[in-house]
N, C-alpha and C. Protein backbone atom coordinates (compact mmCIF):
# COMPACT_ATOMS: atom_id res chain seq x y z
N UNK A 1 0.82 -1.19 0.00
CA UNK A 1 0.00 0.00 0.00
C UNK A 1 0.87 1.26 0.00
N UNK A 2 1.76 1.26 1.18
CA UNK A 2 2.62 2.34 0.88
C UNK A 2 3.64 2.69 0.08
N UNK A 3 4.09 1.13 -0.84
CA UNK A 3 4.98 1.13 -1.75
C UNK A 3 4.22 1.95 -2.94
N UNK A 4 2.89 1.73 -3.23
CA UNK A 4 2.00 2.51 -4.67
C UNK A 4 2.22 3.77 -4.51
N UNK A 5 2.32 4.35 -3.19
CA UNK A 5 2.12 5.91 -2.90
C UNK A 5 3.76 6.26 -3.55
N UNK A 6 4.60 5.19 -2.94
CA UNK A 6 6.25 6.31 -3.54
C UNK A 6 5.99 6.41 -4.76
N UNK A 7 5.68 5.05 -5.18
CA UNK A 7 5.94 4.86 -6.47
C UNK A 7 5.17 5.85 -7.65
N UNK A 8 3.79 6.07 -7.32
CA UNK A 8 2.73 7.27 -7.58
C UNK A 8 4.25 8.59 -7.49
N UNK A 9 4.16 9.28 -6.52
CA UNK A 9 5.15 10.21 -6.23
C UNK A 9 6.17 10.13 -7.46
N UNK A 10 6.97 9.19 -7.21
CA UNK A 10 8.20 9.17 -7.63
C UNK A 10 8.07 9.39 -9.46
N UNK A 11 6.71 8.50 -10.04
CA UNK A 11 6.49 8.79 -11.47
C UNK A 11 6.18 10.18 -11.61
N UNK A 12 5.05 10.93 -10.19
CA UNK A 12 5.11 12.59 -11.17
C UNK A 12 6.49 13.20 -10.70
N UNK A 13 7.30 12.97 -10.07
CA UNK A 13 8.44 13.57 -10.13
C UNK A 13 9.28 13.74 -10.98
N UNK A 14 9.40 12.72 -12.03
CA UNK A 14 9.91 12.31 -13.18
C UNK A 14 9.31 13.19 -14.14
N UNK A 15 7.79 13.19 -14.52
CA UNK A 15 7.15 13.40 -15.05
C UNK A 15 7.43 15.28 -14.68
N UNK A 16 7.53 15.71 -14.09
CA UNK A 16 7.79 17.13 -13.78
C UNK A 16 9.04 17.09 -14.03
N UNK A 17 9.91 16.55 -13.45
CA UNK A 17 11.89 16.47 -14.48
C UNK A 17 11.61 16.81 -15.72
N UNK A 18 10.86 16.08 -16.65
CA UNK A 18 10.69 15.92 -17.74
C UNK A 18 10.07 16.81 -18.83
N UNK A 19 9.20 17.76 -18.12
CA UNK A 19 8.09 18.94 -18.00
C UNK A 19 9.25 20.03 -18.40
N UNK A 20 10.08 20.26 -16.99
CA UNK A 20 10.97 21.25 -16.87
C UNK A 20 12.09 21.06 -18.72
N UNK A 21 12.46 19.85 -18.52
CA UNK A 21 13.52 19.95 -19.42
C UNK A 21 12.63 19.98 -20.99
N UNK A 22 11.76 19.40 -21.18
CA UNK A 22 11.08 20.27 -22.34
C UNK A 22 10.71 21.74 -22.79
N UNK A 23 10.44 22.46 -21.34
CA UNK A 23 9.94 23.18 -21.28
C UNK A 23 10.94 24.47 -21.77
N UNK A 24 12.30 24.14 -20.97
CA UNK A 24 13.67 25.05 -21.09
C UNK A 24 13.66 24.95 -23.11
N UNK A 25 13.62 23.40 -23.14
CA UNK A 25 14.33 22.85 -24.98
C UNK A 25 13.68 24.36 -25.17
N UNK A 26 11.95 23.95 -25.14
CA UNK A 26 11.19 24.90 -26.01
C UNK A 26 11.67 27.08 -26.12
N UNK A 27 11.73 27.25 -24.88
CA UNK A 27 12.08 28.57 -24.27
C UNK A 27 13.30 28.94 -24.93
N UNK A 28 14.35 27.97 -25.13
CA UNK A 28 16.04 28.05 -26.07
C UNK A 28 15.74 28.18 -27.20
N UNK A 29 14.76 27.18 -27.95
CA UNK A 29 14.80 27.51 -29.10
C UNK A 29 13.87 28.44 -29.67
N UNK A 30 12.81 28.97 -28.77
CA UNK A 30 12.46 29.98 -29.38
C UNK A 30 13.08 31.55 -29.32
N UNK A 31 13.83 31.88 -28.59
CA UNK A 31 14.86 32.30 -28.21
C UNK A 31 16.01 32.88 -29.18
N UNK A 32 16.28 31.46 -29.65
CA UNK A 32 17.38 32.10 -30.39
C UNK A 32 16.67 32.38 -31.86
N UNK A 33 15.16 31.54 -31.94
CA UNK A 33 14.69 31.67 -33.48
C UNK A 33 14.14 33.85 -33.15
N UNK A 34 14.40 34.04 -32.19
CA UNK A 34 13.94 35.34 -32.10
C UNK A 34 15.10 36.34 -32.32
N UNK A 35 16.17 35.80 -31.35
CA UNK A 35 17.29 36.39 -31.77
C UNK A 35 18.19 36.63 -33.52
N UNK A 36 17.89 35.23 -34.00
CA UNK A 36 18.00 35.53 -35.34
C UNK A 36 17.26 35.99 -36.13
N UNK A 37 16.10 36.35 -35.72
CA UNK A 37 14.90 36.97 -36.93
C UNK A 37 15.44 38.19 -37.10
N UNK A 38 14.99 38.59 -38.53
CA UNK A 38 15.22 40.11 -39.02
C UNK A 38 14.15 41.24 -38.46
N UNK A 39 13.01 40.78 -38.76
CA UNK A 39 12.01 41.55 -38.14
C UNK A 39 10.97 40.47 -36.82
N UNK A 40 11.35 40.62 -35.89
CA UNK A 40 10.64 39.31 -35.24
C UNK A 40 8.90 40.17 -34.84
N UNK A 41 8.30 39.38 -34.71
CA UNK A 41 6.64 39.76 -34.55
C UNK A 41 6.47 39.83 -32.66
N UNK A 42 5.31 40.45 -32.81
CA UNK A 42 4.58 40.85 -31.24
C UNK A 42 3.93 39.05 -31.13
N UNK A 43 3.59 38.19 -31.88
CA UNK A 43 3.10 37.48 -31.77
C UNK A 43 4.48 36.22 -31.18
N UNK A 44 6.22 36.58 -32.00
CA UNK A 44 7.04 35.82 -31.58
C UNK A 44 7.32 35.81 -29.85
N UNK A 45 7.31 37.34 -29.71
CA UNK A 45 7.60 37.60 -28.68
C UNK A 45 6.90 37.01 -27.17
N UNK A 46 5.37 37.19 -27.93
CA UNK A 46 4.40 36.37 -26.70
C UNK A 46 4.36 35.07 -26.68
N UNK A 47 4.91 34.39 -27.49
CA UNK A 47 5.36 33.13 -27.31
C UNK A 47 6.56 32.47 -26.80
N UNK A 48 7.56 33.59 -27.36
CA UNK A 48 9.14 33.78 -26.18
C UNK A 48 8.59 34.15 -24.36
N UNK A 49 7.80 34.89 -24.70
CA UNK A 49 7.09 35.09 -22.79
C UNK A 49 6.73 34.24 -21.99
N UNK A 50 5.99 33.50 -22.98
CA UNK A 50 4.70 32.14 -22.68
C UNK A 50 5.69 31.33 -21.87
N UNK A 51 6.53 31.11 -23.22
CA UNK A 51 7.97 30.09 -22.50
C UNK A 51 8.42 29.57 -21.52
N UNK A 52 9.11 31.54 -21.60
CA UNK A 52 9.92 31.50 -20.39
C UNK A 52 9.14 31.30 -18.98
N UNK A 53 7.79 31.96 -19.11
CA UNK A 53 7.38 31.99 -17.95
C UNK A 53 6.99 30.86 -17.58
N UNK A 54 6.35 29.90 -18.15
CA UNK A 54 5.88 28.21 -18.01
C UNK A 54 7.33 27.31 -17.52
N UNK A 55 8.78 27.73 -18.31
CA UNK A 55 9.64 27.12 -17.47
C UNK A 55 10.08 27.60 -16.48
N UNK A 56 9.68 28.79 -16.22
CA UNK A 56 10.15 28.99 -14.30
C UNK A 56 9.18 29.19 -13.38
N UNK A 57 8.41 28.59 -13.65
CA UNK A 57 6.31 28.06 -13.38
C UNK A 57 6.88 26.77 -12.71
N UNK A 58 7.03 25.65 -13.56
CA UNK A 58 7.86 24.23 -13.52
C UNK A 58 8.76 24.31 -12.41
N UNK A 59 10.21 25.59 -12.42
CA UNK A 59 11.30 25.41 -11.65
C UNK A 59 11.09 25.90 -10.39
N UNK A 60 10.01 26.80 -10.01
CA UNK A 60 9.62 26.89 -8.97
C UNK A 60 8.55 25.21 -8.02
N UNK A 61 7.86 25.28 -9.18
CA UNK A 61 7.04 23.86 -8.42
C UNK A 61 8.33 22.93 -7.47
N UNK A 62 9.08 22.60 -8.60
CA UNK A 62 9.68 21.46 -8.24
C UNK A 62 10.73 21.85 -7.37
N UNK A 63 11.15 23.05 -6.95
CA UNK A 63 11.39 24.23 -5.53
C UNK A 63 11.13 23.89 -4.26
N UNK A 64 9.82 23.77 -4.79
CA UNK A 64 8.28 23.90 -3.53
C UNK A 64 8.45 22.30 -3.37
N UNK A 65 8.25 21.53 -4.26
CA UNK A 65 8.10 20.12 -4.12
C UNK A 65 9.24 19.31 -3.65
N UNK A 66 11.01 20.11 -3.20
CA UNK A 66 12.14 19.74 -3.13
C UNK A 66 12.36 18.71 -3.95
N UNK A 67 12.67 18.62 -5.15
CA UNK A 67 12.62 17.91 -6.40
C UNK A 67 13.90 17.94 -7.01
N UNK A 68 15.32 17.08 -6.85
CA UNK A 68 16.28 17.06 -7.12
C UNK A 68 16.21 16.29 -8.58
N UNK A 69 16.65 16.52 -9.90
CA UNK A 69 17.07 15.91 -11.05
C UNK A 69 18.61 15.10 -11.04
N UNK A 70 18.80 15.66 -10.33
CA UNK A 70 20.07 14.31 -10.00
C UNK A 70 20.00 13.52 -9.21
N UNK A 71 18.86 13.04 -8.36
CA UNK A 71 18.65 11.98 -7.33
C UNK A 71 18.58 10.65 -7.79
């Protein structure tokens, strides 16, 4: 019974590892597709925002949740 609960735990922990490091991929590469644009749009930009802010949304949770990626 109490083994389901780590184990529960331990998969969304992963599952939030996993969140975060997509989340950064996405935030980098839109990033630099902004940095290299010639004329970049109000529409690139709110999606460079969206990003960033959703991956430090993630890096705070897993803050709060003491959530080590190297454990």
């Amino acid at each position: 019974m109490f083994n389901r609960k780590k184990k529960k735990k331990r998969q969304e922990e992963e599952r939030l590892i996993e969140n975060i490091r997509d989340a950064h991929e996405e935030w980098r590469k839109l990033d630099r597709l902004m940095q290299q644009s010639i004329d970049p749009s109000e529409e690139g930009y709110r999606q460079l925002t969206v990003a960033k802010a959703k991956y430090f949304y993630l890096l705070r949770e897993a803050r709060i949740r003491n959530i080590n990626a190297h454990s």
